[in-house]
Protein backbone atom coordinates (compact mmCIF):
# COMPACT_ATOMS: atom_id res chain seq x y z
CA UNK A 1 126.93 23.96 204.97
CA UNK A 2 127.92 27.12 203.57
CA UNK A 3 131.54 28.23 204.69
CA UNK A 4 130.45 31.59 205.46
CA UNK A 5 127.86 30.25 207.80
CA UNK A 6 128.94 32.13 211.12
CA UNK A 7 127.19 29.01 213.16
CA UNK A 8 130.06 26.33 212.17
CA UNK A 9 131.48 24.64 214.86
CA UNK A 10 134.60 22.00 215.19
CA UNK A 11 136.37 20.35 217.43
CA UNK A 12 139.92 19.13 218.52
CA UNK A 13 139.60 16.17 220.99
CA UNK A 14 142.69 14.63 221.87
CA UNK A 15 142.84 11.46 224.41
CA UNK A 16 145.94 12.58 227.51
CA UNK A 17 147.87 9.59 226.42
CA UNK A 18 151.15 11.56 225.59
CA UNK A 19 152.40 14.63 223.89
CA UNK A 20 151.08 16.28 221.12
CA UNK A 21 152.39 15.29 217.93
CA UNK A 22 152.32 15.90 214.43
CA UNK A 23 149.41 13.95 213.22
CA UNK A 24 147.25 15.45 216.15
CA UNK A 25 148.63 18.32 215.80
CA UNK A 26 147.64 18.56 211.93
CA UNK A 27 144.35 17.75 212.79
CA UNK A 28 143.87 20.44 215.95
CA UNK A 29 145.36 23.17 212.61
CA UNK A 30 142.97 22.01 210.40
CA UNK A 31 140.03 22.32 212.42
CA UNK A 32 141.14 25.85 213.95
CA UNK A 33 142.11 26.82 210.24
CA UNK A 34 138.32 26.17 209.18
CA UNK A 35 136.72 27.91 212.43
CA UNK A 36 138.61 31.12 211.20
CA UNK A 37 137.94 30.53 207.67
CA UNK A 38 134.48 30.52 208.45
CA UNK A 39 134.30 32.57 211.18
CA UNK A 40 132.86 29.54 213.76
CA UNK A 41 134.27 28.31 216.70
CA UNK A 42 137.29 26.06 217.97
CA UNK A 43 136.44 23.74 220.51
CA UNK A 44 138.58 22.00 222.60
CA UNK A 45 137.39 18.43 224.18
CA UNK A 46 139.79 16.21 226.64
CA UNK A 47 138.77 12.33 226.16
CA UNK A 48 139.87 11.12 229.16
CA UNK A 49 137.83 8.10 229.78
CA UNK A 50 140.83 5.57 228.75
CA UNK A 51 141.75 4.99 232.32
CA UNK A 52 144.18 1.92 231.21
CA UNK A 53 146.11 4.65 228.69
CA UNK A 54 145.44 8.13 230.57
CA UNK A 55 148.56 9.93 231.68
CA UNK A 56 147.16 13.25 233.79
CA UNK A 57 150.02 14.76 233.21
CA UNK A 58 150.07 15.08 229.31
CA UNK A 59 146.82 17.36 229.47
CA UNK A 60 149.02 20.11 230.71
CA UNK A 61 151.19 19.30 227.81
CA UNK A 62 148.61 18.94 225.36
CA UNK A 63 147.62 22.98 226.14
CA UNK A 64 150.67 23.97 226.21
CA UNK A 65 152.05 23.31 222.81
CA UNK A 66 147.89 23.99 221.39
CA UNK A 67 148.87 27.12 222.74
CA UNK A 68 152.31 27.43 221.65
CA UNK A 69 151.16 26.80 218.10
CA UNK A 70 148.64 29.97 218.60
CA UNK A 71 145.60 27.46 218.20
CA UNK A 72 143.47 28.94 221.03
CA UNK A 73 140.12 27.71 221.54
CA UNK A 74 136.94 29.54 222.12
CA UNK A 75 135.62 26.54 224.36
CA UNK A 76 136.97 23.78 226.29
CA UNK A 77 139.43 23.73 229.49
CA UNK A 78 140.77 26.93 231.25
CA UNK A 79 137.83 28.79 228.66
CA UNK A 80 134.79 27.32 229.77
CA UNK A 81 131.30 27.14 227.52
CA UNK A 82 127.77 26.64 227.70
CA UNK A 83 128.12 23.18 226.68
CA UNK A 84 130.53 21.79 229.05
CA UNK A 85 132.39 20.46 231.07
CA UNK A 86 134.58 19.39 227.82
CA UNK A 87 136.58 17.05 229.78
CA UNK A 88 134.77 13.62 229.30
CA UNK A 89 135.32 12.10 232.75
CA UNK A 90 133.31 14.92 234.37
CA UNK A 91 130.68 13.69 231.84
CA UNK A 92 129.49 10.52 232.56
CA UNK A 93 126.36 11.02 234.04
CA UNK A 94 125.50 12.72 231.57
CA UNK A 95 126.43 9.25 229.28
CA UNK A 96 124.38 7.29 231.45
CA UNK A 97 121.47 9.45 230.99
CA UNK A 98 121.18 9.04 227.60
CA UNK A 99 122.19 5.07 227.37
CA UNK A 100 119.65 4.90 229.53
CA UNK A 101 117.31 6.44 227.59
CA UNK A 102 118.16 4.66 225.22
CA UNK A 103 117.38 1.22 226.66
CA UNK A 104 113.24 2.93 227.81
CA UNK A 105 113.21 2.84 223.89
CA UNK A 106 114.39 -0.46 223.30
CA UNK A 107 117.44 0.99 221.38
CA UNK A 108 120.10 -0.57 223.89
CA UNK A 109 120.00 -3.28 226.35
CA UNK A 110 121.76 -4.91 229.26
CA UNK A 111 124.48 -7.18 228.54
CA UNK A 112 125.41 -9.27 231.70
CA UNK A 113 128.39 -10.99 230.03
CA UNK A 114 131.65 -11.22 231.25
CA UNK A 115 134.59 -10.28 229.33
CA UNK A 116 136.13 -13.25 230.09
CA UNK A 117 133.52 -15.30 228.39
CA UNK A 118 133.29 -13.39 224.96
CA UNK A 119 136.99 -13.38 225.18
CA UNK A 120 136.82 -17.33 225.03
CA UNK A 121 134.15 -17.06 222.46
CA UNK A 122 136.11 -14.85 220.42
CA UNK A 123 139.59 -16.67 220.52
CA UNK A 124 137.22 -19.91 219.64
CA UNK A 125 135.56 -18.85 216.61
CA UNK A 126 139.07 -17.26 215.49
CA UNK A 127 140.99 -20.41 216.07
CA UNK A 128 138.53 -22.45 213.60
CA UNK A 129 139.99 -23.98 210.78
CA UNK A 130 138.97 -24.51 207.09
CA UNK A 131 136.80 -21.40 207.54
CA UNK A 132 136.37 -18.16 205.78
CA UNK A 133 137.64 -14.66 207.28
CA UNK A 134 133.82 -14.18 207.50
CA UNK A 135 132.98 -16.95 209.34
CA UNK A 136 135.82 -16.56 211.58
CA UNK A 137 134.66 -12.88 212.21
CA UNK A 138 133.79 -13.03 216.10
CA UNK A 139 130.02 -11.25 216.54
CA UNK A 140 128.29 -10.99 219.51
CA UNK A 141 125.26 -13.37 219.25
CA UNK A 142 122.72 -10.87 221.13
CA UNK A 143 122.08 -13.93 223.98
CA UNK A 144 121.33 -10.90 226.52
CA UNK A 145 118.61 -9.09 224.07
CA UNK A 146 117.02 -12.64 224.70
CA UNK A 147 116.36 -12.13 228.14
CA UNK A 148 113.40 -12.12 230.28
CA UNK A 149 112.33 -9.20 232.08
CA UNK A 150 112.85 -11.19 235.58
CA UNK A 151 115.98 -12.39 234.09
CA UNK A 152 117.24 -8.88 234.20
CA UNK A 153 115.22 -8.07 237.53
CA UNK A 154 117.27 -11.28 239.34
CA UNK A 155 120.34 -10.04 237.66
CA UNK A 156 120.09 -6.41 238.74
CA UNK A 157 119.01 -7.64 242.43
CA UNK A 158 121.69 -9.72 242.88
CA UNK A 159 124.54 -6.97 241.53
CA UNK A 160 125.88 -8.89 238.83
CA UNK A 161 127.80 -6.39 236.31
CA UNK A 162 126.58 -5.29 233.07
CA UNK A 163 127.56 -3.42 230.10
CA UNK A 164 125.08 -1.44 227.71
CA UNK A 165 125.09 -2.35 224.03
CA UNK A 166 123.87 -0.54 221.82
CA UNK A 167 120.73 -2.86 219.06
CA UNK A 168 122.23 -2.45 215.84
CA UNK A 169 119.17 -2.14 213.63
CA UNK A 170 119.32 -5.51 211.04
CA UNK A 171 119.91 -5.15 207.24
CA UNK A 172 119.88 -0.92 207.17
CA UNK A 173 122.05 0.98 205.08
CA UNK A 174 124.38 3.91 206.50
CA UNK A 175 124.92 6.13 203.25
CA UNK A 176 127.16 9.15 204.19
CA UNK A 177 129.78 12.07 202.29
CA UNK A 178 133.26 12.44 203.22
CA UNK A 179 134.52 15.84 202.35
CA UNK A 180 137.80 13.94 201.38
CA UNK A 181 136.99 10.04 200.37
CA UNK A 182 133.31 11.09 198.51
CA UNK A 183 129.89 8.50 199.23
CA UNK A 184 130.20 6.10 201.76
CA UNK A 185 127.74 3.52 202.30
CA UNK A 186 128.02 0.54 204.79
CA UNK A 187 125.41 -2.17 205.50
CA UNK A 188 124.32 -2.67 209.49
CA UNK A 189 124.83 -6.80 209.11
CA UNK A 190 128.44 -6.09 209.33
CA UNK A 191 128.40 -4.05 212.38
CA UNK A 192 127.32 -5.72 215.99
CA UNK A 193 125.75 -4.80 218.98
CA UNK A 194 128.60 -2.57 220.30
CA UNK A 195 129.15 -1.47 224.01
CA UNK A 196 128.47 1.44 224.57
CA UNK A 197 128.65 1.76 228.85
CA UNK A 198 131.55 -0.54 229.55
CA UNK A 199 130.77 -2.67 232.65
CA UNK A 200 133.00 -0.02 235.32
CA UNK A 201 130.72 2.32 233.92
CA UNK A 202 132.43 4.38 231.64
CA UNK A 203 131.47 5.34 227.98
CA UNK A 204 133.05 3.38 224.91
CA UNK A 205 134.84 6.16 222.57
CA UNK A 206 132.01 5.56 219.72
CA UNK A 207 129.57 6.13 222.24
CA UNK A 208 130.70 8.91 224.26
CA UNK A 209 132.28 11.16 221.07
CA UNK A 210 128.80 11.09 219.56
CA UNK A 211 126.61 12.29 222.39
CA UNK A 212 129.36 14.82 222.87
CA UNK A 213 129.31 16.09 219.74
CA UNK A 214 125.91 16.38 219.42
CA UNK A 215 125.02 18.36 223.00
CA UNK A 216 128.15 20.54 222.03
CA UNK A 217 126.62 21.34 218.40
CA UNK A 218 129.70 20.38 216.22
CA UNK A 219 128.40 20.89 212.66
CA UNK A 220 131.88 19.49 211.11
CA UNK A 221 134.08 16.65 212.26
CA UNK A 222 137.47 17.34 210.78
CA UNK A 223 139.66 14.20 211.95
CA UNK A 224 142.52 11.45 210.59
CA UNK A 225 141.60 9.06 208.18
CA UNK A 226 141.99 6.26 210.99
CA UNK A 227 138.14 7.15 212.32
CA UNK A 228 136.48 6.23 208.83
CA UNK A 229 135.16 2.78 210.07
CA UNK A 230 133.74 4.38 213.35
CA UNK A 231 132.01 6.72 211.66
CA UNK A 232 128.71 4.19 211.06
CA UNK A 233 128.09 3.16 214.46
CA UNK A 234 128.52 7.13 215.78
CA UNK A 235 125.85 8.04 212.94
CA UNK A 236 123.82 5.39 214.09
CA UNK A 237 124.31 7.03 217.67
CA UNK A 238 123.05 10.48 216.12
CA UNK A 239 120.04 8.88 213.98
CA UNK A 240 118.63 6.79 217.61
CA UNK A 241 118.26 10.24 219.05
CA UNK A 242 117.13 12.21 216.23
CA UNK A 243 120.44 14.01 216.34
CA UNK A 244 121.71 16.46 213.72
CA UNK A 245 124.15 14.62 211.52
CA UNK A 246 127.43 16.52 211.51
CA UNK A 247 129.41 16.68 207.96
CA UNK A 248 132.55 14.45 208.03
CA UNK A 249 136.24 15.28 206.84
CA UNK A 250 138.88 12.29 207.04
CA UNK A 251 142.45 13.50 206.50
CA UNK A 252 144.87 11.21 204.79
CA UNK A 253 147.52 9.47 206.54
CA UNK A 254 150.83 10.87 207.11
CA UNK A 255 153.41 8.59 206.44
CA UNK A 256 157.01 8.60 206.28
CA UNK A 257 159.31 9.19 203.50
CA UNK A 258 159.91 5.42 202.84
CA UNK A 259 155.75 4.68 202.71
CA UNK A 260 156.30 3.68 206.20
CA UNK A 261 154.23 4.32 209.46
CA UNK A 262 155.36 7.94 210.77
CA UNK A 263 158.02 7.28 213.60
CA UNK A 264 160.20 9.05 215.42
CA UNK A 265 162.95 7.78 212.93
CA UNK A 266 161.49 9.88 210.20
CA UNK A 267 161.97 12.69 212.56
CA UNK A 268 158.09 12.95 213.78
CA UNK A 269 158.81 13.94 217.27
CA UNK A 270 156.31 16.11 219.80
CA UNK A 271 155.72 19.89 219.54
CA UNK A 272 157.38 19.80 222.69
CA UNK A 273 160.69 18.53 220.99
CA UNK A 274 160.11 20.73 218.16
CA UNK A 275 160.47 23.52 220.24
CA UNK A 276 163.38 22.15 221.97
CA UNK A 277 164.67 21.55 218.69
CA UNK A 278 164.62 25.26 217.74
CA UNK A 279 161.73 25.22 215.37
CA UNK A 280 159.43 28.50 215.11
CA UNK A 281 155.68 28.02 215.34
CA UNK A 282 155.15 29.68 211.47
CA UNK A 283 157.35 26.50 210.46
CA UNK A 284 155.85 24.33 211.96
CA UNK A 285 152.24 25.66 211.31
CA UNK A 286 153.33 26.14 207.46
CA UNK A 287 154.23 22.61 207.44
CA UNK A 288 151.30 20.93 208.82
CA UNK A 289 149.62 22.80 206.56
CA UNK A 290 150.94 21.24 203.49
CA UNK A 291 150.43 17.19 205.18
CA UNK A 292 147.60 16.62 202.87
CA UNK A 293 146.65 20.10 201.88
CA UNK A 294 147.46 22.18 198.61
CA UNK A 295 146.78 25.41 197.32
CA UNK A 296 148.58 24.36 194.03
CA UNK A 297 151.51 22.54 193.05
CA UNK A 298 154.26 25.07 193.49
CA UNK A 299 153.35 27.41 196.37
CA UNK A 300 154.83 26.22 199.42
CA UNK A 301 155.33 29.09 201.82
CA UNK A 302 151.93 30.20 203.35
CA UNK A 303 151.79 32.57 205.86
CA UNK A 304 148.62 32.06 208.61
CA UNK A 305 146.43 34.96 207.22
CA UNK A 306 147.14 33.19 203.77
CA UNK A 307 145.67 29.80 205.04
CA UNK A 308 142.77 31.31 206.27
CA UNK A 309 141.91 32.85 203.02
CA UNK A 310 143.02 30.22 200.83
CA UNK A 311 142.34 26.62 203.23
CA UNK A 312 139.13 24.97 201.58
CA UNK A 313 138.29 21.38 202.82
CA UNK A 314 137.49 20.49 199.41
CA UNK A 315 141.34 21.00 198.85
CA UNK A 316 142.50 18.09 201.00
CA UNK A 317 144.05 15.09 199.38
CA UNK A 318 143.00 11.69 199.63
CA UNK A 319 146.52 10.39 198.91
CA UNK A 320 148.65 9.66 202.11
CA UNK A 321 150.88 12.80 203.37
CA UNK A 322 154.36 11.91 203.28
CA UNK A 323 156.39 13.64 205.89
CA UNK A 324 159.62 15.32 205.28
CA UNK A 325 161.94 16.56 207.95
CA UNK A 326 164.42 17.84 205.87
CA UNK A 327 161.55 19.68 203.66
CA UNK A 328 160.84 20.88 207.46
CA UNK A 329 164.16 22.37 208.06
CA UNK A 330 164.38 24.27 205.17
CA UNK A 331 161.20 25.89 205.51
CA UNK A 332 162.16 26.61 209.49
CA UNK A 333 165.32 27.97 207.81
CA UNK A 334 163.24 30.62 205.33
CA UNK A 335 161.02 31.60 208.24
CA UNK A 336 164.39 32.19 210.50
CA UNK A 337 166.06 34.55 207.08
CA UNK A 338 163.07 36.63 206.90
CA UNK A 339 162.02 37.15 210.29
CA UNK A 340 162.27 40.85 211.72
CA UNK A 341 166.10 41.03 213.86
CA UNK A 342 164.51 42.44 216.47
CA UNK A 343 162.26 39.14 217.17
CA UNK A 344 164.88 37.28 216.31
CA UNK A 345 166.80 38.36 218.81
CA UNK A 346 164.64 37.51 221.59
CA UNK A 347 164.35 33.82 220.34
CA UNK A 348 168.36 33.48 220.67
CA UNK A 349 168.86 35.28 223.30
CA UNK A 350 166.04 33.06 224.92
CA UNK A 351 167.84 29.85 223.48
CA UNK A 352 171.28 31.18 225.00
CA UNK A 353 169.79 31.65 228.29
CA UNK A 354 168.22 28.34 228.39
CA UNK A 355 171.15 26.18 227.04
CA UNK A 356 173.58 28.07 229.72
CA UNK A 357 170.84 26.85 232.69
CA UNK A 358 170.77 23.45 231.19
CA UNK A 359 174.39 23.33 231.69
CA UNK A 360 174.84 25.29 234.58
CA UNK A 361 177.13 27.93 233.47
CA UNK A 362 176.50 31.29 235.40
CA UNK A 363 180.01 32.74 234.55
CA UNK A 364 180.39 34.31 231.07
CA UNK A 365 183.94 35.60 229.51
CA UNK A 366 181.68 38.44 228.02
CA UNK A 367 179.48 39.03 231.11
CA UNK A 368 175.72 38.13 231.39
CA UNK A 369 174.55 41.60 231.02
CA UNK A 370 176.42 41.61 227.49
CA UNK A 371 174.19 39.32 225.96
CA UNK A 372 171.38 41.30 225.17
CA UNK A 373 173.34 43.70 223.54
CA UNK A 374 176.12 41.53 221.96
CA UNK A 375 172.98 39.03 220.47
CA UNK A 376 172.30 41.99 218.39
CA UNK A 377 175.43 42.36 216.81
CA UNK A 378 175.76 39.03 216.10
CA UNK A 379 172.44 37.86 214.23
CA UNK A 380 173.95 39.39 211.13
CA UNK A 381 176.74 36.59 211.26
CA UNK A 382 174.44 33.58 211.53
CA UNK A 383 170.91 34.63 210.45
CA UNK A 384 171.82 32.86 206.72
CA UNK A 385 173.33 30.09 208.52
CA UNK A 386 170.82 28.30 210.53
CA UNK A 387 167.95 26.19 209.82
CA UNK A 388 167.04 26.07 213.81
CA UNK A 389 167.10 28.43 216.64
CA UNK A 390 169.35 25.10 218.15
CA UNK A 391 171.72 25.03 215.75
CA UNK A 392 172.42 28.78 217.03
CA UNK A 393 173.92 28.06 220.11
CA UNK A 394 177.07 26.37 218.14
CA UNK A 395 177.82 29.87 216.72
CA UNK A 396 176.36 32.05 219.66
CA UNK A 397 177.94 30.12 223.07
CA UNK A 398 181.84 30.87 222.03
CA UNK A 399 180.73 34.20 221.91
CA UNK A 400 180.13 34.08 225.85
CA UNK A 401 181.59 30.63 227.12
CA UNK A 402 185.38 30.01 227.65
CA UNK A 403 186.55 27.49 224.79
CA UNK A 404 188.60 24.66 225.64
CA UNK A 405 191.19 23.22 222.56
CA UNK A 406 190.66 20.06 221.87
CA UNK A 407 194.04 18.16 221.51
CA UNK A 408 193.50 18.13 217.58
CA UNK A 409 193.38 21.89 217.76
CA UNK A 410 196.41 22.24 219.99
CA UNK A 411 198.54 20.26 217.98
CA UNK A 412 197.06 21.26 214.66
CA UNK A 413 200.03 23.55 213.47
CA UNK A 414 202.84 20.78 215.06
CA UNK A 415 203.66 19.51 210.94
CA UNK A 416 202.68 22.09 209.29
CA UNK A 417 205.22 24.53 207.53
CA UNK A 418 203.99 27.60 208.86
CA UNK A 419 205.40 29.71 211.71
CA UNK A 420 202.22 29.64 214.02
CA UNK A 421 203.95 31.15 217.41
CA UNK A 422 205.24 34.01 214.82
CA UNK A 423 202.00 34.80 213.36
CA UNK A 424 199.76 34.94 216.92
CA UNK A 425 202.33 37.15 217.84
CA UNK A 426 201.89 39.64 215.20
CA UNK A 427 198.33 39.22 215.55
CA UNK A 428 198.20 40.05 219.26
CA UNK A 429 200.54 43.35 218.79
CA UNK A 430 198.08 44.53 215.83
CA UNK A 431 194.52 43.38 217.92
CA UNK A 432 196.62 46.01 220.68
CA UNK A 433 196.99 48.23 218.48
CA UNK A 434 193.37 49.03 216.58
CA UNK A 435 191.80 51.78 218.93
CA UNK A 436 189.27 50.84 222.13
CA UNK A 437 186.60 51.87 219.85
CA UNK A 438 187.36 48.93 217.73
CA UNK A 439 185.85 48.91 214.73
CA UNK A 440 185.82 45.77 211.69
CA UNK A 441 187.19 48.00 209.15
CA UNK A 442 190.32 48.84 211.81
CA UNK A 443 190.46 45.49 212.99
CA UNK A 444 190.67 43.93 208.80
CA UNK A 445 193.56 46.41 207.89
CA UNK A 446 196.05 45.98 210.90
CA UNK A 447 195.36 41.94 210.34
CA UNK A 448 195.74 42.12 206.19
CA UNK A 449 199.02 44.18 206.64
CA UNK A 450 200.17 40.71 208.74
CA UNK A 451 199.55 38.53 205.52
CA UNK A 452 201.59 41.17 203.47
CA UNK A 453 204.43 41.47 205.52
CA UNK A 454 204.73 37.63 205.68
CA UNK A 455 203.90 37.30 202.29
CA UNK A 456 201.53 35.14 203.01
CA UNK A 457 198.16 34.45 201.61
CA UNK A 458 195.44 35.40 204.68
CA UNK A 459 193.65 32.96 204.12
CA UNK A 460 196.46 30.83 206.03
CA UNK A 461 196.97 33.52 208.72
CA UNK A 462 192.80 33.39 209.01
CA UNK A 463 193.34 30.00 210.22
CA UNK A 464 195.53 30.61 212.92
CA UNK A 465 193.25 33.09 214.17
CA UNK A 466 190.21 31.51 213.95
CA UNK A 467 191.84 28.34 215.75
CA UNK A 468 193.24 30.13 218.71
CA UNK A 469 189.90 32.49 219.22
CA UNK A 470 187.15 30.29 217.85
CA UNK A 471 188.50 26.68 218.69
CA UNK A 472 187.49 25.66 215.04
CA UNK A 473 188.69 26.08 211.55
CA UNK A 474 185.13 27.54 211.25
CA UNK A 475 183.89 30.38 212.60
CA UNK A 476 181.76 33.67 211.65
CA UNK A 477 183.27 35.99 209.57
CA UNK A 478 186.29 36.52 211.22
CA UNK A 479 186.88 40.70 211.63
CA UNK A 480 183.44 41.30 212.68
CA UNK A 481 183.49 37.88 214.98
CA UNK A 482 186.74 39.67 217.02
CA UNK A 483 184.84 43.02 216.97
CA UNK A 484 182.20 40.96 218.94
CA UNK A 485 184.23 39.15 221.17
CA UNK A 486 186.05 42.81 221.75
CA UNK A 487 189.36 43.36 222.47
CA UNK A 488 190.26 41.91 225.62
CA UNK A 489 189.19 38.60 225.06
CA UNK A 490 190.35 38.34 221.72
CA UNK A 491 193.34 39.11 223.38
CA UNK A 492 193.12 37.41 225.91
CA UNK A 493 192.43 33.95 223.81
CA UNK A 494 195.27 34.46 221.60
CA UNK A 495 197.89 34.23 224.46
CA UNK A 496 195.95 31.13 225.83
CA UNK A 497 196.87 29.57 222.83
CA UNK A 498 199.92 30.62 222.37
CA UNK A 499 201.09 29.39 225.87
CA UNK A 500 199.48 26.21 225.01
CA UNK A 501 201.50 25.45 222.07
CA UNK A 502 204.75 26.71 222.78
């Protein structure tokens, strides 16, 4: 289909079985990246029919970082659509409909066999010895396709359960393209009657994400790599029906940086955690963007107008995606440099207020109402510094919260050949006397003139300070860190620590 076609249509279907992570989350970019390439539509579908896995909570979830992400749909839950619902439990009559019709055509049939029993005849045929992994392939042996018609009658009179399989046509080739892994063809003797109505009535996934997206038009199935060997028995789905084949995209696997399975370990955690974390959505988006998709081989900051222009699924690799946190970082880190102050500032200030609820500290040294305005001043100082809005709160908090010396800090200066006691005291009579408007360049000449009179190189005296206002050998640059903190509590910190010591 041509990209430019205005009639494409994808999906994002994720089952409510937890949060949204990266994998999924790649795939729910990719498809909304090609509905705005094109100019189709993004449609969102909950598979929910997994009643031993479904958590009713996560669906919430699921939205919530879709929509955190910017990936809003243009169908599905909270939108609405001519083609829904597009939550598959509040579809299943709709599934039984067309099984059933399925079965008037002698397509599908009635299987009255337990689980239990195929089970048995399963573990049996596995547990053979001397045998081939062929012959010890399990296959269903189609003993209900056998039955009579009052067979079924007697059955269906005296309520005995039943699943609906689906009658694998014998000996027929499945040829289809993948965008990504090129002609696929697959033979119908290796394939069994599948389920496709479990016995409680539900749909089978196979099943129920083929009727689905064939009543909701998808032209293009953009998914992981993982769905490649259901892709057969969902064509064979469309081709019983007459359906419209839909063209197929498999995205490579994302792996870790040791070749491993992604884990948390590698640092795949939920967009939920990400934002926790402190990560902005152009990041993240950027990011998932370059998990099995290249422009070329040096460009690695996109911007989401430049995806749209430049994403083409002929573009995606076959070769596994290997994710990189640290690659992550440093691109969360770029986005953080060049993003306009004035946004910036509502991110930390945002992150302040939040970490200060999560530890339940409602009284500031600098005053609640000072944050706004002292945020400001003090994205200069830690803008280059951070990789995550997280890592902020480090650099931010002592701006606000009181600091408590740790009993390295307090007796840092007890062996050292340097007159602390001396020094803060100087210090506090030359912070008293820089005027109330208290500016950095005031503030850096009464504290230099210190380091002279002592003869004394400042970088020494810079310790002292920093220590007894900061808690930390480390802090912002120091003049325009005690401009921020203003004079009182500079003030105020440096005879705290002075008391302490002496």
């Amino acid at each position: 289909m041509n990209e430019k076609n205005k009639d494409v249509r994808v999906r994002f279907a994720p089952s409510p079985t937890g949060y949204l992570h990266i994998g999924s989350a790649r795939t729910a970019f990719f498809n909304w990246l090609y509905a705005a390439k094109t100019g189709g539509k993004f449609i969102l579908r909950i598979e929910d029919t997994d009643i031993a896995r479904h958590q009713e909570e996560t669906i919430n979830l699921i939205l919530k970082s879709l929509k955190w992400l910017g990936l809003n749909w243009d169908e599905g839950p909270e939108v609405s659509g001519k083609y829904g619902p597009y939550r598959q439990s509040l579809r299943v009559e709709i599934y039984k409909k067309y099984a059933h019709k399925l079965i008037e055509d002698n397509k599908a049939y009635r299987c009255f066999c337990s689980p239990d029993l195929l089970k048995e005849e399963r573990k049996d045929k596995a547990d053979k010895k001397n045998k081939t992994v062929e012959e010890k392939s399990f296959k269903y042996d189609r003993k209900c396709l056998k039955l009579s018609q009052k067979n079924i009658k007697d059955n269906l009179d005296s309520g005995k359960p039943y699943a609906i399989r689906f009658l694998v046509p014998e000996n027929k080739t499945i040829n289809y393209k993948d965008t990504v892994y090129g002609d696929i063809t697959v033979n119908t003797a290796s394939i069994e009657d599948f389920i496709i109505i479990r016995s409680n009535g539900l749909p089978t996934y196979n099943y129920s994400v083929a009727i689905d997206d064939a009543l909701m038009k998808i032209t293009h199935i953009i998914r992981g790599e993982d769905h490649l060997s259901n892709t057969p028995k969902q064509i064979l789905i469309y081709n019983a029906f007459n359906f419209n084949v839909p063209d197929f995209t498999h995205l490579p696997m994302i792996l870790g940086q040791d070749g491993q399975k992604l884990s948390k370990r590698h640092g795949s955690i939920s967009i939920e955690k990400y934002i926790e974390e402190g990560f902005v959505r152009e990041a993240i988006l950027n990011y998932l963007a370059l998990l099995g998709w290249s422009y070329d081989e040096k460009t690695t900051i996109f911007s989401t107008s430049e995806l749209i222009k430049k994403f083409e699924l002929s573009s995606i690799n076959k070769k596994p995606a290997r994710f990189d946190y640290n690659k992550l970082l440093w691109i969360n880190g770029y986005y953080i440099r060049n993003m306009d102050n004035s946004h910036l500032k509502q991110l930390l200030e945002k992150q302040m207020r939040n970490y200060l609820a999560s530890k339940n500290i409602k009284d500031l040294e600098n005053g609640v109402k000072q944050l706004d305005k002292k945020i400001e001043k003090i994205i200069p100082l830690v803008k280059e510094r951070i990789k995550t809005l997280k890592e902020s709160i480090n650099l931010i908090s002592p701006f606000f919260i009181k600091i408590s010396y740790s009993d390295e800090l307090a007796t840092y200066f007890k062996n050292k050949k340097i007159n602390t006691i001396d020094i803060l005291n100087r210090v506090y009579k030359a912070i008293s006397e820089v005027s109330d408007k208290f500016y950095v360049k005031d503030i850096e000449k009464n504290l230099r003139l210190i380091s002279e009179r002592l003869n004394l190189s400042f970088r020494k005296v810079a310790e002292v300070i920093r220590i007894a206002i900061w808690n930390s050998t480390i802090s912002p640059p120091l003049f325009e860190t005690i401009e921020i903190l203003g004079k009182e509590l500079t003030l105020k910190r440096i005879k705290e620590y002075i008391r302490i010591i002496s």
